[in-house]
N, C-alpha and C. Protein backbone atom coordinates (compact mmCIF):
# COMPACT_ATOMS: atom_id res chain seq x y z
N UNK A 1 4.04 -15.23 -12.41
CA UNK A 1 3.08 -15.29 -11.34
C UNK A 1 1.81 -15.96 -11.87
N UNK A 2 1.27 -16.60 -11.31
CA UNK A 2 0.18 -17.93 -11.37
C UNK A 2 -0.95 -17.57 -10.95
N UNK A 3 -1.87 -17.54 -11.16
CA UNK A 3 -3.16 -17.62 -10.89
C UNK A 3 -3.34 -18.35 -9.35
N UNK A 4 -4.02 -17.39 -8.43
CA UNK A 4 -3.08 -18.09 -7.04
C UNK A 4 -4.15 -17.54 -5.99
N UNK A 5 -5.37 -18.83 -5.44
CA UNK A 5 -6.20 -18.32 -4.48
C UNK A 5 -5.63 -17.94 -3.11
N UNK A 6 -4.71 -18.91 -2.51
CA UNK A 6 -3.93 -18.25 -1.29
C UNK A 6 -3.73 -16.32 -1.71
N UNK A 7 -2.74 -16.56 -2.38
CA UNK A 7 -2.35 -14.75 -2.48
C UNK A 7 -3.56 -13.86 -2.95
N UNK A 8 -4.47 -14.55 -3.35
CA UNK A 8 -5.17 -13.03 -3.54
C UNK A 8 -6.16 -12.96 -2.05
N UNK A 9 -6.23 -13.81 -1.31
CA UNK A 9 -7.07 -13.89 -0.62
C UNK A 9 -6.26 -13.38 0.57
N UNK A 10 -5.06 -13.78 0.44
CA UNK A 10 -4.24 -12.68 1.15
C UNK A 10 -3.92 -11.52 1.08
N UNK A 11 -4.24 -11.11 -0.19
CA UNK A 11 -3.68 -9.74 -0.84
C UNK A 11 -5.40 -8.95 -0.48
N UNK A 12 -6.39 -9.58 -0.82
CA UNK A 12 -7.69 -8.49 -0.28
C UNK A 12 -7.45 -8.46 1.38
N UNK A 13 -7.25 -9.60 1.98
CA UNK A 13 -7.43 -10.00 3.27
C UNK A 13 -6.60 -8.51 4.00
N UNK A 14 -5.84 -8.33 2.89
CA UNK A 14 -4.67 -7.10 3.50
C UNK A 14 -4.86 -6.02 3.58
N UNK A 15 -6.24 -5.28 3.09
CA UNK A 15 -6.87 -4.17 2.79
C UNK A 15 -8.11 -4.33 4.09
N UNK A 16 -8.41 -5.27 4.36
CA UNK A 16 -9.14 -4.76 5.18
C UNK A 16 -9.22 -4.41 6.73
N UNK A 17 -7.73 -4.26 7.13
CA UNK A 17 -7.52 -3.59 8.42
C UNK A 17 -7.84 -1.69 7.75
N UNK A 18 -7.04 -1.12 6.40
CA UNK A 18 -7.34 -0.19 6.36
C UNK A 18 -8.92 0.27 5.88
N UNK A 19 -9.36 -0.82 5.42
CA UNK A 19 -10.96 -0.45 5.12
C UNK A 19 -11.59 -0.23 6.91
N UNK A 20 -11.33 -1.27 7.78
CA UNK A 20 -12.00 -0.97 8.98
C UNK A 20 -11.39 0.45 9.90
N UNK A 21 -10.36 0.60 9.06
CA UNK A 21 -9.37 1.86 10.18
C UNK A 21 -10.46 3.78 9.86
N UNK A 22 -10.73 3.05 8.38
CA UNK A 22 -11.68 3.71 7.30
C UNK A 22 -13.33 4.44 8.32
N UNK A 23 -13.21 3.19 8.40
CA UNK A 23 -14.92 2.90 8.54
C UNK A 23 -15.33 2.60 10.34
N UNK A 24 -14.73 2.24 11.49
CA UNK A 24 -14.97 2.45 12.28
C UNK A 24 -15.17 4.01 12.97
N UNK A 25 -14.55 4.52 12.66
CA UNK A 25 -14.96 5.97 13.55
C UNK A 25 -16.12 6.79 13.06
N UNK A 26 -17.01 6.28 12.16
CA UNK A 26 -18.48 6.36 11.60
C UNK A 26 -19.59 5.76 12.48
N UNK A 27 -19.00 4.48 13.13
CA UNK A 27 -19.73 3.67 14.22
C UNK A 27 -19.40 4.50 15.49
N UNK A 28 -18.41 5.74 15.94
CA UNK A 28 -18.11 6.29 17.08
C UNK A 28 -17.21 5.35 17.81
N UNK A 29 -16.53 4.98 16.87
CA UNK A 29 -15.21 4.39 17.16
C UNK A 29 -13.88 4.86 17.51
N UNK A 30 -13.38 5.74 18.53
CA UNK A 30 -12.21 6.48 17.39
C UNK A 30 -10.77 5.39 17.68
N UNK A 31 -11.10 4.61 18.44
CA UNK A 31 -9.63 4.41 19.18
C UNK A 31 -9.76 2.69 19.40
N UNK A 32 -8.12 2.23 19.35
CA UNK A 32 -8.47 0.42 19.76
C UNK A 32 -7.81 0.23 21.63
N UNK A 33 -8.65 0.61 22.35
CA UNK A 33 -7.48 0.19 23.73
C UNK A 33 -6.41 -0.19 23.80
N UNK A 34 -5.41 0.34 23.89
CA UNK A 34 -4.32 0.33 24.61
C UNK A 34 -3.42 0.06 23.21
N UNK A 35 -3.96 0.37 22.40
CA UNK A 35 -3.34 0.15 20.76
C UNK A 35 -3.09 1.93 20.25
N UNK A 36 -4.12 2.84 19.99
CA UNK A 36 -4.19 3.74 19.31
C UNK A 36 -5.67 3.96 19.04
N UNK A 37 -5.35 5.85 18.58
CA UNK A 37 -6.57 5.83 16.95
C UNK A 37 -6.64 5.06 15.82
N UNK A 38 -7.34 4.25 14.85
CA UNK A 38 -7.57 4.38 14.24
C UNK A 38 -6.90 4.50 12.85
N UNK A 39 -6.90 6.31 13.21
CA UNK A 39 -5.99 6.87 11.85
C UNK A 39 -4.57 5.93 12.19
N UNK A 40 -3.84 6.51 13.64
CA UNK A 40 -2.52 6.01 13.94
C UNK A 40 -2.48 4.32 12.97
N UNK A 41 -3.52 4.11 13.80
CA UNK A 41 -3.11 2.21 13.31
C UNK A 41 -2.87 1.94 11.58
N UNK A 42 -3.76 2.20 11.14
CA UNK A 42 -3.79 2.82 9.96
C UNK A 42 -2.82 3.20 9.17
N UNK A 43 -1.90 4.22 9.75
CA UNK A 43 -0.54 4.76 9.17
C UNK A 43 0.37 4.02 9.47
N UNK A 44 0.45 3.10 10.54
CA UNK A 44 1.67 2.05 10.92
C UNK A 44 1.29 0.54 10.27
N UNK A 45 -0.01 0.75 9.81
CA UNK A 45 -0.25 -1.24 8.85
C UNK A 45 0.64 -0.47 7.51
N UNK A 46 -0.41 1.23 7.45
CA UNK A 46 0.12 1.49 5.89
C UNK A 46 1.73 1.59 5.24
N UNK A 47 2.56 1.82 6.29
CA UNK A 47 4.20 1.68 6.35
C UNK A 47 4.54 0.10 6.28
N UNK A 48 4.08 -0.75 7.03
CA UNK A 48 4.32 -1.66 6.82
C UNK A 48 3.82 -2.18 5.47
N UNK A 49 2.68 -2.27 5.12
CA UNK A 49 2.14 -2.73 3.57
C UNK A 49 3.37 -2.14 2.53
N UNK A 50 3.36 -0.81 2.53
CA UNK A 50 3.78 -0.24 1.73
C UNK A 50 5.59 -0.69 1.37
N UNK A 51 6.38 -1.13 2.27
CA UNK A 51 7.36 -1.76 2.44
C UNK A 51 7.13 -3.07 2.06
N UNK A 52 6.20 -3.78 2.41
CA UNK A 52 6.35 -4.78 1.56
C UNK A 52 5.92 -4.61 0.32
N UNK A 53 4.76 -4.16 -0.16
CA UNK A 53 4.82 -4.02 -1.63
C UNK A 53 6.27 -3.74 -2.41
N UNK A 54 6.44 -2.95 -1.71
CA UNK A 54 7.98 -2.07 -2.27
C UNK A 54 9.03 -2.93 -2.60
N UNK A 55 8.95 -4.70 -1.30
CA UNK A 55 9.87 -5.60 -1.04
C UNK A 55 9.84 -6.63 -1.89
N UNK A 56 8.32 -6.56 -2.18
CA UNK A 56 8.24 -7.44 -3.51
C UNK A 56 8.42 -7.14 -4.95
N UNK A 57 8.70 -5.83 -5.20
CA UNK A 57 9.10 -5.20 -6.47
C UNK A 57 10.57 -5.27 -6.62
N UNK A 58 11.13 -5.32 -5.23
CA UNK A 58 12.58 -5.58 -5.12
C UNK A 58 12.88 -6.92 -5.75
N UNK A 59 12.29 -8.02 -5.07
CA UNK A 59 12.18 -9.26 -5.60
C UNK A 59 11.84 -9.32 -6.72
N UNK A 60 11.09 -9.40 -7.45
CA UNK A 60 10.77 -9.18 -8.48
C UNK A 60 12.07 -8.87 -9.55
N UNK A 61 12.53 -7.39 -9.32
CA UNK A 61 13.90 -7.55 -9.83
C UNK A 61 14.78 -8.39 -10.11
N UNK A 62 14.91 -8.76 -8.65
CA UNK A 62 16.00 -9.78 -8.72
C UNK A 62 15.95 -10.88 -9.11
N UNK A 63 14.76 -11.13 -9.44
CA UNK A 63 14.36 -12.69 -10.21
C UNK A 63 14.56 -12.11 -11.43
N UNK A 64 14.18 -10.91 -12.21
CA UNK A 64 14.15 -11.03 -13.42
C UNK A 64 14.16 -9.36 -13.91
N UNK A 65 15.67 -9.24 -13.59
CA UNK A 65 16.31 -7.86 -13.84
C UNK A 65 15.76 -7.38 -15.43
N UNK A 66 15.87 -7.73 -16.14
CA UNK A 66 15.96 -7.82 -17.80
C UNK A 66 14.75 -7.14 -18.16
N UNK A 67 13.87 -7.80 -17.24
CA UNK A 67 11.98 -7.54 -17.89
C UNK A 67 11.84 -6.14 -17.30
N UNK A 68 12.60 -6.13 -16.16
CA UNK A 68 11.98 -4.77 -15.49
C UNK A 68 12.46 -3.39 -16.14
N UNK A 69 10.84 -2.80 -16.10
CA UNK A 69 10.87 -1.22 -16.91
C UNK A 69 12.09 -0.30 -15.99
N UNK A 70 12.15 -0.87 -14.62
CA UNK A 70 13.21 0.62 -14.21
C UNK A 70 14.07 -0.32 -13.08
N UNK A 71 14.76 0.29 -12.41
CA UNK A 71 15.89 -0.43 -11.35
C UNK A 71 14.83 -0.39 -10.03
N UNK A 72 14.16 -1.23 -9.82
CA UNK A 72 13.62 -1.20 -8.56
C UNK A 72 13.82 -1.08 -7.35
N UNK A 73 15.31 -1.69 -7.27
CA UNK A 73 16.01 -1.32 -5.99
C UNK A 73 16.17 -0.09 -5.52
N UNK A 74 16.25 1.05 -6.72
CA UNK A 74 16.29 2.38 -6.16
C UNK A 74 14.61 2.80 -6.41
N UNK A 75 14.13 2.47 -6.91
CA UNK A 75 12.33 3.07 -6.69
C UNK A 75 11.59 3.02 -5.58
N UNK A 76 11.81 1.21 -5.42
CA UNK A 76 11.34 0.74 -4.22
C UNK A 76 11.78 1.17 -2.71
N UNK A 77 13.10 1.65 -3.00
CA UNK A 77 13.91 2.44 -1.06
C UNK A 77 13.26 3.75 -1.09
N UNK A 78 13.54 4.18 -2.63
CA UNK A 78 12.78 5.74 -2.07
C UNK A 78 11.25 6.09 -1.52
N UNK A 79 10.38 4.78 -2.36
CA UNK A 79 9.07 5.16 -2.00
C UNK A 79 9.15 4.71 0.00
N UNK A 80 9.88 3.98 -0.10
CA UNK A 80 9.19 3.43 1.87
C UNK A 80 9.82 4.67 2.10
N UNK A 81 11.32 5.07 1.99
CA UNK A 81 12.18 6.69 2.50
C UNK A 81 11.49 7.46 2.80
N UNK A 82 10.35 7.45 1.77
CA UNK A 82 9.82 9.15 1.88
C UNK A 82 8.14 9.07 2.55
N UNK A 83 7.61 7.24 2.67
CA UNK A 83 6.30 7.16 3.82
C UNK A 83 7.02 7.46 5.07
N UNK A 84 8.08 6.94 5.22
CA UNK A 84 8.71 7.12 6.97
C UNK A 84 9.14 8.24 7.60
N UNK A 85 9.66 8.83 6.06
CA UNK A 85 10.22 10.51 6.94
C UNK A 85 8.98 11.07 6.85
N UNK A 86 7.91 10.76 6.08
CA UNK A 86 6.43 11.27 6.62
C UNK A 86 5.94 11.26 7.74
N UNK A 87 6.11 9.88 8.67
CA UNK A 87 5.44 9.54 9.34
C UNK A 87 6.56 10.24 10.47
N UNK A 88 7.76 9.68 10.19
CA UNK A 88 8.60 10.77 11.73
C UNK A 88 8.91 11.95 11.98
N UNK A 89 8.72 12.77 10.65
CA UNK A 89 8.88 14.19 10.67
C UNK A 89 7.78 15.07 10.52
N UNK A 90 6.80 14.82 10.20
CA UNK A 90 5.18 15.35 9.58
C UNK A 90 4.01 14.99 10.43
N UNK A 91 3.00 16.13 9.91
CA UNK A 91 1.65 15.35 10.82
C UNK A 91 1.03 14.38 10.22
N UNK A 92 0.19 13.60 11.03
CA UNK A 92 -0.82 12.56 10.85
C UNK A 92 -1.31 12.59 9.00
N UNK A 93 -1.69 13.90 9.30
CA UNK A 93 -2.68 13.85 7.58
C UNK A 93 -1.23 13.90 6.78
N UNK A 94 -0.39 14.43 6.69
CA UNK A 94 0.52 14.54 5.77
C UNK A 94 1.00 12.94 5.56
N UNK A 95 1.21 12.35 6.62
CA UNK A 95 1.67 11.11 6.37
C UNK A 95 0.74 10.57 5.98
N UNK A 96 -0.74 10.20 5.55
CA UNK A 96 -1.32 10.11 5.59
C UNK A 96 -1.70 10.46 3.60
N UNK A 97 -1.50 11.15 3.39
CA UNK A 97 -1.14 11.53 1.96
C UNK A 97 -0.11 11.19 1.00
N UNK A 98 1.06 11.19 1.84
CA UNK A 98 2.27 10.42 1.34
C UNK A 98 2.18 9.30 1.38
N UNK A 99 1.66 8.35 1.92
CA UNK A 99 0.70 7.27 1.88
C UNK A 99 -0.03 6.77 0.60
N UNK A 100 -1.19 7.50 0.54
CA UNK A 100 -1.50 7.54 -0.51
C UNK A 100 -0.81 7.76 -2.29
N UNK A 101 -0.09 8.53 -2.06
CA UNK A 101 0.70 8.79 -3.17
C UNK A 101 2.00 7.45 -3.40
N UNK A 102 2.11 7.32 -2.76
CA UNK A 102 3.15 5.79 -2.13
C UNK A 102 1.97 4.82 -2.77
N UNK A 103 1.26 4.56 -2.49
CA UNK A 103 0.52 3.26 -3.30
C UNK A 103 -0.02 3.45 -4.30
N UNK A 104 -0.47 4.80 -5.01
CA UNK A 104 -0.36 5.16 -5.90
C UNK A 104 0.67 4.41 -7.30
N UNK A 105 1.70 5.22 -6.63
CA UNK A 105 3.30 4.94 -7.15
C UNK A 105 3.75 3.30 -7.43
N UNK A 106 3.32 2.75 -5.91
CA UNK A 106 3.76 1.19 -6.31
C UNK A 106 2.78 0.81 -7.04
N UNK A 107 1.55 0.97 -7.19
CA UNK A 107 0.39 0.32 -8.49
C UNK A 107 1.03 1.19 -10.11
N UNK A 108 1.31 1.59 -9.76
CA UNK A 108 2.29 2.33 -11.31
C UNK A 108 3.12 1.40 -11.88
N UNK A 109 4.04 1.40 -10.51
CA UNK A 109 5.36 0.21 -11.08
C UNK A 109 4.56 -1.19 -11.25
N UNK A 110 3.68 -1.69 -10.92
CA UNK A 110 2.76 -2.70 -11.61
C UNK A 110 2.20 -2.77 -12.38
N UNK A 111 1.81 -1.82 -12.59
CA UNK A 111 1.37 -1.86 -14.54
C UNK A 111 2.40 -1.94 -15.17
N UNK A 112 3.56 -1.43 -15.15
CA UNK A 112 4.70 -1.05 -16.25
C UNK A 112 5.37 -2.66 -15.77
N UNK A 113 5.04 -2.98 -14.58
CA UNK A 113 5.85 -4.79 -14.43
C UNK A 113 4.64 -5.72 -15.52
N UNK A 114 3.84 -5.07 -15.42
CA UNK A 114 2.83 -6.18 -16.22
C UNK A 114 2.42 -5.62 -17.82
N UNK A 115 3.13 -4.65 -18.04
CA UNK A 115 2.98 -4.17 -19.38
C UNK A 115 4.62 -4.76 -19.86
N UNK A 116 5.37 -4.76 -19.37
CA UNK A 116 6.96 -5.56 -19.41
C UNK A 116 6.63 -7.23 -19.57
N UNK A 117 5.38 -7.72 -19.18
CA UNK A 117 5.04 -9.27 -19.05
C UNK A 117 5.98 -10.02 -17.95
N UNK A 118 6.42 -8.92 -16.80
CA UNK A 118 6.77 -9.64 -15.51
C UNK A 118 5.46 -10.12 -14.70
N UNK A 119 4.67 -9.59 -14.76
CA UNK A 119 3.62 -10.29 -14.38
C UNK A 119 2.24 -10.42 -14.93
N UNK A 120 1.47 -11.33 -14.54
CA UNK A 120 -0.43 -11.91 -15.47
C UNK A 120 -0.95 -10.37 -15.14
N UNK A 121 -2.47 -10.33 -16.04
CA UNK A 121 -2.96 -9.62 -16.16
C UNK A 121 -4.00 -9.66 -14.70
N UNK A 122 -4.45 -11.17 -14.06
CA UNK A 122 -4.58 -11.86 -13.27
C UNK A 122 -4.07 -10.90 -11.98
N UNK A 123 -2.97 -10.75 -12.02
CA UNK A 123 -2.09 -10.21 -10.55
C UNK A 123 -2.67 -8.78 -10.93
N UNK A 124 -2.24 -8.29 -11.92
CA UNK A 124 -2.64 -6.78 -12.22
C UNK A 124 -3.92 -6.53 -11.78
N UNK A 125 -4.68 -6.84 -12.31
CA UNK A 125 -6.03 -6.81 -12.14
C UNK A 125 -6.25 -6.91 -10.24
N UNK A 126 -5.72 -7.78 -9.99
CA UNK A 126 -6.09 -8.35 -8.09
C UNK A 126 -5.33 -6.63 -7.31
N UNK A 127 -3.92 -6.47 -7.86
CA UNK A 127 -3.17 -5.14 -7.46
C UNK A 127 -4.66 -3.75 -7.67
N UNK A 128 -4.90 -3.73 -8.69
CA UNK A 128 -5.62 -2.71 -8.95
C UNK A 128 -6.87 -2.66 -8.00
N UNK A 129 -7.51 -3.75 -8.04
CA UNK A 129 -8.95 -3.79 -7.03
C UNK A 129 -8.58 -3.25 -5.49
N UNK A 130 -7.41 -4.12 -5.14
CA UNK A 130 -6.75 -3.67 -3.43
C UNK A 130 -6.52 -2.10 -3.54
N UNK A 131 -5.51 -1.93 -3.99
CA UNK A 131 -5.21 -0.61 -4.04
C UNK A 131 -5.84 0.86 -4.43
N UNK A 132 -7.21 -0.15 -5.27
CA UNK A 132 -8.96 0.68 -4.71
C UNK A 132 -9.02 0.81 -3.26
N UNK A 133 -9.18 -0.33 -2.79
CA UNK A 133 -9.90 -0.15 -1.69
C UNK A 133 -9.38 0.90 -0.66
N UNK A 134 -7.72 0.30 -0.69
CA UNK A 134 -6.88 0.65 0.13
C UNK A 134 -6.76 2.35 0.23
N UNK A 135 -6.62 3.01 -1.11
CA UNK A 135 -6.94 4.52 -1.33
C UNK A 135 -7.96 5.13 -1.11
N UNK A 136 -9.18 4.37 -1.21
CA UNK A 136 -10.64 5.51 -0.48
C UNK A 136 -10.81 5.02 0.42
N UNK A 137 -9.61 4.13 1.14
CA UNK A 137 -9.95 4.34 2.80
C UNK A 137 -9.23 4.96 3.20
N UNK A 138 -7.82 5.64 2.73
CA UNK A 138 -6.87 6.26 3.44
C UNK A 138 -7.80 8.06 2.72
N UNK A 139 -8.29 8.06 1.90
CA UNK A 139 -8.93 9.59 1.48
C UNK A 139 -10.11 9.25 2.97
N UNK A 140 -11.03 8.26 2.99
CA UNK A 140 -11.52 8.48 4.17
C UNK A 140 -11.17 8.94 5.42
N UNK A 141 -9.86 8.06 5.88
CA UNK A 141 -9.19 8.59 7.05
C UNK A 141 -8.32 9.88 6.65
N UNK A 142 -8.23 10.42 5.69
CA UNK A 142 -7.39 12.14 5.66
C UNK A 142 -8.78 13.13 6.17
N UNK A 143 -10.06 12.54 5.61
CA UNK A 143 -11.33 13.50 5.76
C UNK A 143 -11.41 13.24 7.41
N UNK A 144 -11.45 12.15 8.10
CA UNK A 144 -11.16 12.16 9.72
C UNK A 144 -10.05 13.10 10.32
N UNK A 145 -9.20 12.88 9.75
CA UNK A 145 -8.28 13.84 10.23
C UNK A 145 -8.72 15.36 9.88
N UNK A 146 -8.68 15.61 9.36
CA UNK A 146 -8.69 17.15 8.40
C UNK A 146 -10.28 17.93 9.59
């Protein structure tokens, strides 16, 4: 992985629906017309993100089975498995936590991909800043909920 202004500018660009999901209901925001709360929107970008992160660790694999610290194919199904049965079996905040712990988890398997030298320190570094942001906005939206 390359030093790469498109993707990182895509990769912050991607944090900030949950930074605003964060930070609007401070302005007396709670809801988008005819969309949802907020939190909701929030938990359905965060399933989706989180699947793709997950989709690109898959990839990742499969380009380059050898380097990788663990079998991703089974890391990566369980982490989306267990945001979704959050989100269809559990409340708001719970999913909402499992969430969190879910990106947690995939910034884990990125260090150990970039301590393996599957990927720059460059990508690591860009993973780590997002997945700031992305976590004290979802602790923001658990304190909305709660």
């Amino acid at each position: 992985m390359q030093e790469n202004k498109l993707y990182s500018l895509l990769t912050y660009a991607g944090a900030l629906p949950f930074f605003l999901c964060a930070l609007l209901p401070f302005a007396g925001l709670v809801e988008w017309e005819n969309v949802g709360s907020f939190e909701y929107i929030a938990r359905l970008y965060g399933l989706a993100i989180a699947s793709f992160v997950a989709g690109s660790h898959w990839g990742m694999y499969l380009y380059n089975r050898e380097s990788s610290p663990s079998n991703l194919f089974l890391t990566s199904n369980a982490v989306v498995l267990a945001a979704w049965s959050a989100f269809l079996f559990t409340i708001p905040v719970l999913t909402e936590f499992v969430l969190l712990l879910a990106f947690l988890y995939l910034l884990f398997v990125d260090y150990n991909l970039y301590k393996a030298g599957v990927t720059t320190p460059y990508y690591f570094r860009m993973r780590l800043n997002v997945t700031l942001i992305v976590c004290v906005s979802i602790v923001v939206i658990i304190y909305h909920l709660a």
